[in-house]
PDB file of N, CA and C in Angstrom:
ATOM      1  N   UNK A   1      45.811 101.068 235.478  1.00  0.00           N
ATOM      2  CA  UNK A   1      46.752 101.936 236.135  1.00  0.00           C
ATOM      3  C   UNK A   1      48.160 101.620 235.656  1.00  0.00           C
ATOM      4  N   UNK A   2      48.815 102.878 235.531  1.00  0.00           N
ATOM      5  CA  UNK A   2      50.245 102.622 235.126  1.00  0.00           C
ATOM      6  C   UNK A   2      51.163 102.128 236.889  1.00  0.00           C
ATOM      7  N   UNK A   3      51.865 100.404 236.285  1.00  0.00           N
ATOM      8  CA  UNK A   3      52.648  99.647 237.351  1.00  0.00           C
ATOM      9  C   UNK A   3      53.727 100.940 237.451  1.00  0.00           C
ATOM     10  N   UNK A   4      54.101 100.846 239.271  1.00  0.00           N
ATOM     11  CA  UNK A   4      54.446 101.983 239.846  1.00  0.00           C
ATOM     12  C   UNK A   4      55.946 101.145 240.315  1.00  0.00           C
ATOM     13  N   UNK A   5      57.486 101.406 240.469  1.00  0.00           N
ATOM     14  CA  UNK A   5      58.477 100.966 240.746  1.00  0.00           C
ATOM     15  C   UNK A   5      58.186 100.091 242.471  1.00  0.00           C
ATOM     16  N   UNK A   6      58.295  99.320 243.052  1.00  0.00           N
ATOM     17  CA  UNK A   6      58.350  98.923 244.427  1.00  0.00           C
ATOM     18  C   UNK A   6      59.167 100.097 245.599  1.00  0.00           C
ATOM     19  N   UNK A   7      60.031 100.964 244.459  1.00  0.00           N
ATOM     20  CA  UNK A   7      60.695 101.621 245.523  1.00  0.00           C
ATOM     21  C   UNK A   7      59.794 102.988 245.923  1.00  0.00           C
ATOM     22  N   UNK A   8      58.533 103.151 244.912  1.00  0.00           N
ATOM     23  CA  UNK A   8      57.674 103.883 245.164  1.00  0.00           C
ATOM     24  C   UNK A   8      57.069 104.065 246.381  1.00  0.00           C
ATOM     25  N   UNK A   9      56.814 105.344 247.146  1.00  0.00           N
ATOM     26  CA  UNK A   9      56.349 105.888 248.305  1.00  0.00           C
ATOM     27  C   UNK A   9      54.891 106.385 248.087  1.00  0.00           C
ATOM     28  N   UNK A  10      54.109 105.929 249.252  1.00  0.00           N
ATOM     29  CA  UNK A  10      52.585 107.013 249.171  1.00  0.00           C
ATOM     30  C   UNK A  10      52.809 107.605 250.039  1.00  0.00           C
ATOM     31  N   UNK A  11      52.465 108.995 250.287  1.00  0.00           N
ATOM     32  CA  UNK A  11      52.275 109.795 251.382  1.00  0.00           C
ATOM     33  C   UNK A  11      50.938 110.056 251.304  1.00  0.00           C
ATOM     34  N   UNK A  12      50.395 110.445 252.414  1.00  0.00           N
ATOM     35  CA  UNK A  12      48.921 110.783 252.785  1.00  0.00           C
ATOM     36  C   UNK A  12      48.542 112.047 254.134  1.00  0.00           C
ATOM     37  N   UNK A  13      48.054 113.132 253.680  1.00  0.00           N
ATOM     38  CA  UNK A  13      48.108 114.218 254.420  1.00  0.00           C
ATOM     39  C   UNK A  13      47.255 115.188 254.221  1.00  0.00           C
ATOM     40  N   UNK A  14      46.684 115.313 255.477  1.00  0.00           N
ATOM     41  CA  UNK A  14      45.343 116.195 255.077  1.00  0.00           C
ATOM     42  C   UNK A  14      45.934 117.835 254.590  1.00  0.00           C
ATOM     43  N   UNK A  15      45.230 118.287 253.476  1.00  0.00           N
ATOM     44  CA  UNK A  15      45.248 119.769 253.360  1.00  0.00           C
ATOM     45  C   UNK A  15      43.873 120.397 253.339  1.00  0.00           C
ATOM     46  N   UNK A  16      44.040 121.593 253.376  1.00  0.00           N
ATOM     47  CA  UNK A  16      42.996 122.473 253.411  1.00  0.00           C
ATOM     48  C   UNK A  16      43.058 123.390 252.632  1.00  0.00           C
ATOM     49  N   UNK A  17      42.549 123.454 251.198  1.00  0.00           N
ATOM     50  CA  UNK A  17      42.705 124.203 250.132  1.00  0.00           C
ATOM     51  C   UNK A  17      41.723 124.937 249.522  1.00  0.00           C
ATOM     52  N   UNK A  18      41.903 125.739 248.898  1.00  0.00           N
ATOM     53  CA  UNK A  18      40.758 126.361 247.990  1.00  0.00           C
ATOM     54  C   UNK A  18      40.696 125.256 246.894  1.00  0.00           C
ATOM     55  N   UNK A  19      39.498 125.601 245.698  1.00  0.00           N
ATOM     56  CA  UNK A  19      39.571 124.613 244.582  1.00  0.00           C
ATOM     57  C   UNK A  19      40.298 125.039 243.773  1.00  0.00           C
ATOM     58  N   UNK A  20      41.268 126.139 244.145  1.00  0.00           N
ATOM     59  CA  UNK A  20      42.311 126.194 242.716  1.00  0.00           C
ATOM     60  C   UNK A  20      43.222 126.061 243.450  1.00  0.00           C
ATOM     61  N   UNK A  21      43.667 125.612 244.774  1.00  0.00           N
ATOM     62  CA  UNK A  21      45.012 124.333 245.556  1.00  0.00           C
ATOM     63  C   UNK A  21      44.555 123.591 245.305  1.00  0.00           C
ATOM     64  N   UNK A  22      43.243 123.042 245.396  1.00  0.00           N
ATOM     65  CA  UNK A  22      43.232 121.291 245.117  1.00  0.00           C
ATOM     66  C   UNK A  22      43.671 120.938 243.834  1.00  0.00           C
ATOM     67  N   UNK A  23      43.135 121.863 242.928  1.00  0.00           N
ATOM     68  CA  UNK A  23      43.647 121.787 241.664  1.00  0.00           C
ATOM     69  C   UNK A  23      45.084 121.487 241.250  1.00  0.00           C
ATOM     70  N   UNK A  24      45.890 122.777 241.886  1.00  0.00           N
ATOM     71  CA  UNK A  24      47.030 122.539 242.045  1.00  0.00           C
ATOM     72  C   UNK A  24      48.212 121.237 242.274  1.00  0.00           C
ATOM     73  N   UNK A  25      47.116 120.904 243.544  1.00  0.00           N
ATOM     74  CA  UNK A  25      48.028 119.643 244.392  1.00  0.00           C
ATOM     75  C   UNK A  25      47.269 118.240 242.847  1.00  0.00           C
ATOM     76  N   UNK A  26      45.890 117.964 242.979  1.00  0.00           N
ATOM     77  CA  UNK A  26      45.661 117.055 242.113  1.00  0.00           C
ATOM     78  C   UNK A  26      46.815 117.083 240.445  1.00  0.00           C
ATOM     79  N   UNK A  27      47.153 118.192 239.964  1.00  0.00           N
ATOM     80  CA  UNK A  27      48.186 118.117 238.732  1.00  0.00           C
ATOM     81  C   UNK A  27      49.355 117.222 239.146  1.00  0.00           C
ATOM     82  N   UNK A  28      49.930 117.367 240.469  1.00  0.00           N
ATOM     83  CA  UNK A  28      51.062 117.068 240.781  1.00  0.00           C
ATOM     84  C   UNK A  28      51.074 115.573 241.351  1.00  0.00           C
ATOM     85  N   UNK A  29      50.044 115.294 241.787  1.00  0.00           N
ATOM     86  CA  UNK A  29      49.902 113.975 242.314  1.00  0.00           C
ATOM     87  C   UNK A  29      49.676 112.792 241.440  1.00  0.00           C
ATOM     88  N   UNK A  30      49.903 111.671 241.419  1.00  0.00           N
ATOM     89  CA  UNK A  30      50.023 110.512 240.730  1.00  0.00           C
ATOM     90  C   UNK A  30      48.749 109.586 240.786  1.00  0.00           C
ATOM     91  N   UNK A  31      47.824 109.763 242.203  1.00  0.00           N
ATOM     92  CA  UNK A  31      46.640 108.973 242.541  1.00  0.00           C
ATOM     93  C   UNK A  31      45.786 109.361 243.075  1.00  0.00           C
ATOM     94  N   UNK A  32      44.518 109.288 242.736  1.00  0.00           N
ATOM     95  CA  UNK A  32      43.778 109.833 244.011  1.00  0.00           C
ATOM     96  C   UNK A  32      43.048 108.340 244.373  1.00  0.00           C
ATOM     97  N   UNK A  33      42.558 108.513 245.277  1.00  0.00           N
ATOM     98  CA  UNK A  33      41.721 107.308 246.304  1.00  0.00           C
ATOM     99  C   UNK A  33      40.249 108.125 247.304  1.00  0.00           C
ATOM    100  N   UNK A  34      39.573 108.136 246.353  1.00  0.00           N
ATOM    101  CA  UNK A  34      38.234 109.075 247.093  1.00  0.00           C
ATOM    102  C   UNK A  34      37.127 108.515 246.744  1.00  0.00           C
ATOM    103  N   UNK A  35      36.145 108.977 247.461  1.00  0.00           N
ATOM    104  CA  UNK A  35      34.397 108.336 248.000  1.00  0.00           C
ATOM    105  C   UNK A  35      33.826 109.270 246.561  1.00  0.00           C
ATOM    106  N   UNK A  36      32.856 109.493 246.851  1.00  0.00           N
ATOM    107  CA  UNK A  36      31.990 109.961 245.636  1.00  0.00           C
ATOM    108  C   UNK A  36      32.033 111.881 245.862  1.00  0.00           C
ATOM    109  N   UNK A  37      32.907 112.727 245.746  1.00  0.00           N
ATOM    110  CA  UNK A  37      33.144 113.854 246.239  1.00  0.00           C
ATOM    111  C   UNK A  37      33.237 115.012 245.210  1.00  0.00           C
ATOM    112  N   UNK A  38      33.161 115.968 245.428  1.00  0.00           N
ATOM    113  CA  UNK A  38      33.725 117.492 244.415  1.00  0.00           C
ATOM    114  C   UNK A  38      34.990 117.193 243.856  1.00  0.00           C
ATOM    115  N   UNK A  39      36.038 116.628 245.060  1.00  0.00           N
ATOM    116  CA  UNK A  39      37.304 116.503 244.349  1.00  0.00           C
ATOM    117  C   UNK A  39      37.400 115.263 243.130  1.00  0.00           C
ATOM    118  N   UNK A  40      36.590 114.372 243.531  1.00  0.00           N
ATOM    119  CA  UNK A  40      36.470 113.357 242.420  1.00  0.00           C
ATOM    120  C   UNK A  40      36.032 114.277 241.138  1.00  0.00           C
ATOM    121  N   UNK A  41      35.275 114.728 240.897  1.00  0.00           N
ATOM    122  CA  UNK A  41      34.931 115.609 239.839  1.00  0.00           C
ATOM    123  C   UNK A  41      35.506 116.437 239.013  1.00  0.00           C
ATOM    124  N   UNK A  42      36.643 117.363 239.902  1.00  0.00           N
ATOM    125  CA  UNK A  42      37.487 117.724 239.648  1.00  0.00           C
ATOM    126  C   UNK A  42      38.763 117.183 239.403  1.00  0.00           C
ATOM    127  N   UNK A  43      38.934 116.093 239.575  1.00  0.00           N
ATOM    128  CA  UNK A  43      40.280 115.553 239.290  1.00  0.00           C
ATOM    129  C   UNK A  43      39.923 114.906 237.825  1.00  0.00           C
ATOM    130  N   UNK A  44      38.915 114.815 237.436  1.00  0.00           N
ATOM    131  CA  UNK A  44      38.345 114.379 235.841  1.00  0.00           C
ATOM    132  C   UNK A  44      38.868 115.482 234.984  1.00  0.00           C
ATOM    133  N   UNK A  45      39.235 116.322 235.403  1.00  0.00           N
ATOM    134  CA  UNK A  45      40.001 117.424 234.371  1.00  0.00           C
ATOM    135  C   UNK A  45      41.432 117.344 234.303  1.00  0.00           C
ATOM    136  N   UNK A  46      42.012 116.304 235.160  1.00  0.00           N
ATOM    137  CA  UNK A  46      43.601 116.509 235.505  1.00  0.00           C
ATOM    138  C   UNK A  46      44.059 115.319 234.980  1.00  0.00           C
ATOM    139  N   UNK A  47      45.540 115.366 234.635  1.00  0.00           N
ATOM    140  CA  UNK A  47      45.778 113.777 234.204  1.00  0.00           C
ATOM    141  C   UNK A  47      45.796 112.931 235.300  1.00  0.00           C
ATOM    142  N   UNK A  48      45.962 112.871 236.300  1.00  0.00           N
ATOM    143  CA  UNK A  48      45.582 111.905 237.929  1.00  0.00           C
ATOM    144  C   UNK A  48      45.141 110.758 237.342  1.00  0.00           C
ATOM    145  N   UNK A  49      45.386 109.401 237.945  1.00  0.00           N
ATOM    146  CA  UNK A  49      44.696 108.125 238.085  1.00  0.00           C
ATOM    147  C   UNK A  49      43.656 108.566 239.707  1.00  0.00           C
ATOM    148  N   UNK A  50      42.530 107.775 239.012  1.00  0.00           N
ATOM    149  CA  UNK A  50      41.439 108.049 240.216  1.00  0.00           C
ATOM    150  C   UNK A  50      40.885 106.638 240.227  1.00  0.00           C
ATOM    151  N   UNK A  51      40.979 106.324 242.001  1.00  0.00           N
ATOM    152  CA  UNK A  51      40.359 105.054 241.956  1.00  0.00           C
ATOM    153  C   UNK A  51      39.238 105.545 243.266  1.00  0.00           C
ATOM    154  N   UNK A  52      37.996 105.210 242.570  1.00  0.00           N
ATOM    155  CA  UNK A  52      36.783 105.870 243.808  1.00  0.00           C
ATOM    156  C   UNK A  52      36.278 104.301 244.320  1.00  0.00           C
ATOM    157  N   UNK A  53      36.086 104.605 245.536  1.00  0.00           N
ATOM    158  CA  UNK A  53      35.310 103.622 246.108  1.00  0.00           C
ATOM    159  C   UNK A  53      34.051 104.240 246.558  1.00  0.00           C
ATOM    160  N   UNK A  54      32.982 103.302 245.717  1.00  0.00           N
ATOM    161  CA  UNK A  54      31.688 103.717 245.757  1.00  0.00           C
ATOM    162  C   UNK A  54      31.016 103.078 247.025  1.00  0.00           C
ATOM    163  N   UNK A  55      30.637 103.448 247.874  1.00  0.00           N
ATOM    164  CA  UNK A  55      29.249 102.958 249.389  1.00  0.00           C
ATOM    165  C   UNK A  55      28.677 103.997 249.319  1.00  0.00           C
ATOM    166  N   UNK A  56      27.523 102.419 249.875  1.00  0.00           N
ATOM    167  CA  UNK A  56      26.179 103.071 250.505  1.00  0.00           C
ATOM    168  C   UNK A  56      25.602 103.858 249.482  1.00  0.00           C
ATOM    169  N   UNK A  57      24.864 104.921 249.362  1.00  0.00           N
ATOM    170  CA  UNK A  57      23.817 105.217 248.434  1.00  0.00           C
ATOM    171  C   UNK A  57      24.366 105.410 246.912  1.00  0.00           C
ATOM    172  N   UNK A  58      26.140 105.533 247.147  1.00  0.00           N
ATOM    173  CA  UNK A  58      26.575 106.018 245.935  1.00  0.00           C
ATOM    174  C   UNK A  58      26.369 105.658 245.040  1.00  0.00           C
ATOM    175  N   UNK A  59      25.628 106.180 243.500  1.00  0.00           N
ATOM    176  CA  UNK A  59      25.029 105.280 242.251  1.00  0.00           C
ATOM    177  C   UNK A  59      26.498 105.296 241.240  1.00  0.00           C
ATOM    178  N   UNK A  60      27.566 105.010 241.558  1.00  0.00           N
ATOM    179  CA  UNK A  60      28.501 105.418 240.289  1.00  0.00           C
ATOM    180  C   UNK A  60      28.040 105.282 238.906  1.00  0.00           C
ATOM    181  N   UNK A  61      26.868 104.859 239.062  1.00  0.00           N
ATOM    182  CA  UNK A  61      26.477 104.236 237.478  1.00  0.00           C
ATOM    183  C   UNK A  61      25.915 105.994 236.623  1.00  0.00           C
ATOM    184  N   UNK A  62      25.529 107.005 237.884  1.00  0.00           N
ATOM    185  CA  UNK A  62      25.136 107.982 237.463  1.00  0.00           C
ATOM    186  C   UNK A  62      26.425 108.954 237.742  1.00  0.00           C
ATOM    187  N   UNK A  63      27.134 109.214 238.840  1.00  0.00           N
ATOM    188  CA  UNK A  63      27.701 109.904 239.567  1.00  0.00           C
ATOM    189  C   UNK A  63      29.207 109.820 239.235  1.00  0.00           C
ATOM    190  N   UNK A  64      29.845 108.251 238.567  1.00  0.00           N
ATOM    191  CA  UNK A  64      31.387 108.217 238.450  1.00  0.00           C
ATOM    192  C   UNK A  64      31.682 108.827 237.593  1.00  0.00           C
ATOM    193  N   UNK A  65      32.820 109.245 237.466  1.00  0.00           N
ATOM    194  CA  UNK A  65      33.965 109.692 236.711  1.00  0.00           C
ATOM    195  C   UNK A  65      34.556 108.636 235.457  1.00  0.00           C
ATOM    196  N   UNK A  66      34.589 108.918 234.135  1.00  0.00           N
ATOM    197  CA  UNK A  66      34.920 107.797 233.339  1.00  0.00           C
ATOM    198  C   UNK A  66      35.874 108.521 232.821  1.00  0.00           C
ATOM    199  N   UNK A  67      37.266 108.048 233.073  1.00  0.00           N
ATOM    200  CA  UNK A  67      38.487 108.740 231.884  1.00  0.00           C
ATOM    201  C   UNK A  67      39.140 107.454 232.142  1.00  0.00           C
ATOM    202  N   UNK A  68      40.204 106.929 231.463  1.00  0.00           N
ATOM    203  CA  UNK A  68      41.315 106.419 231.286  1.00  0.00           C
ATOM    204  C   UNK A  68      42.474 106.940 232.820  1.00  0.00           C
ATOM    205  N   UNK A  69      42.097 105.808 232.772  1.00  0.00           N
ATOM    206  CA  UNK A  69      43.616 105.529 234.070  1.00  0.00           C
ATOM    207  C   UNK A  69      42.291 105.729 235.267  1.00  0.00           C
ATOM    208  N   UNK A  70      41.385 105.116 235.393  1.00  0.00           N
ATOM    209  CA  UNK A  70      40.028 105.739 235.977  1.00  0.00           C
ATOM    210  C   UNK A  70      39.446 104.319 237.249  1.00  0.00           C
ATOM    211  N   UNK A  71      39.366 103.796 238.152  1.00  0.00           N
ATOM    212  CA  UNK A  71      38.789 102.799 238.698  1.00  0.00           C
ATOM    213  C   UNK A  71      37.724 102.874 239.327  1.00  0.00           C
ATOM    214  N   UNK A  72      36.665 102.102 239.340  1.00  0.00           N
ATOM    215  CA  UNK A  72      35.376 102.571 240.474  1.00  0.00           C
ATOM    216  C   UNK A  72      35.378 101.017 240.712  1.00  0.00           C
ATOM    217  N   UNK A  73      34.987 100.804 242.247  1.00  0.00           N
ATOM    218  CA  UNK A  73      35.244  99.745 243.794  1.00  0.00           C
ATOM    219  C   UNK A  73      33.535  99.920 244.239  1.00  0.00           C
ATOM    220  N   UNK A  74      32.800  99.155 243.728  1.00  0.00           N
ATOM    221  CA  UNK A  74      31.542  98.787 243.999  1.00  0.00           C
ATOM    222  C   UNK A  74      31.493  97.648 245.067  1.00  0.00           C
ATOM    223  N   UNK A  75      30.632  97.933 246.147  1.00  0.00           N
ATOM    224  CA  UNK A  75      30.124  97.156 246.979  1.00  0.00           C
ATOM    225  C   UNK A  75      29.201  96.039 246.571  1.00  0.00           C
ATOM    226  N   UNK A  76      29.171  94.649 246.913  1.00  0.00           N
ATOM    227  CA  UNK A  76      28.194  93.475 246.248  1.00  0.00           C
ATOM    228  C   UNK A  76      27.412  93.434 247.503  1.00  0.00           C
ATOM    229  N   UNK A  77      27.168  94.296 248.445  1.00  0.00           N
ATOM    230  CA  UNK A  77      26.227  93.886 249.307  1.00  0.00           C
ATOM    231  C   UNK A  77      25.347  95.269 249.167  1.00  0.00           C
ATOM    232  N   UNK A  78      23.920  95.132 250.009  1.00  0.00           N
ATOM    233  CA  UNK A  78      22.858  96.220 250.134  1.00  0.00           C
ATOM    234  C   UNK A  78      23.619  96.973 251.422  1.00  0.00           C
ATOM    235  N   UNK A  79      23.145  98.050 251.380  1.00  0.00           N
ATOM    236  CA  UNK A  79      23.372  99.658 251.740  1.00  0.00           C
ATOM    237  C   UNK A  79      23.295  99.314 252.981  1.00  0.00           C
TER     238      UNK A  79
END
């Protein structure tokens, strides 16, 4: 991940979009932080840093997203 200034802000806020707003909002955003989802999928087309945290049944080994600027958060314990 590209190091972010300290004076850097996260905001966090639910929307409710079609997939061409999510689209939208994912271009403009700097990070995503999501479970194993559609939007994960879709943000593989955008320049976004994506860091997924994989639980419970999630196989990232089949299911993650691999691009550059890309993180997957595997659990070391059983389901």
């Amino acid at each position: 991940f590209h190091s972010l200034p300290i004076e850097t802000q996260a905001r966090c806020s639910v929307a409710y979009l079609s997939l061409d707003g999510a689209l939208a909002l994912l271009n403009q955003a700097r990070l995503l932080v999501t479970g194993d989802t559609s939007i994960k999928h879709l943000a593989n087309s955008t320049p976004i840093a994506v860091a997924e945290i994989s639980l419970g049944s999630s196989d990232y080994r089949r299911t993650g997203i691999y691009k550059s600027d890309s993180l997957i958060l595997q659990a070391q314990v059983p389901c």
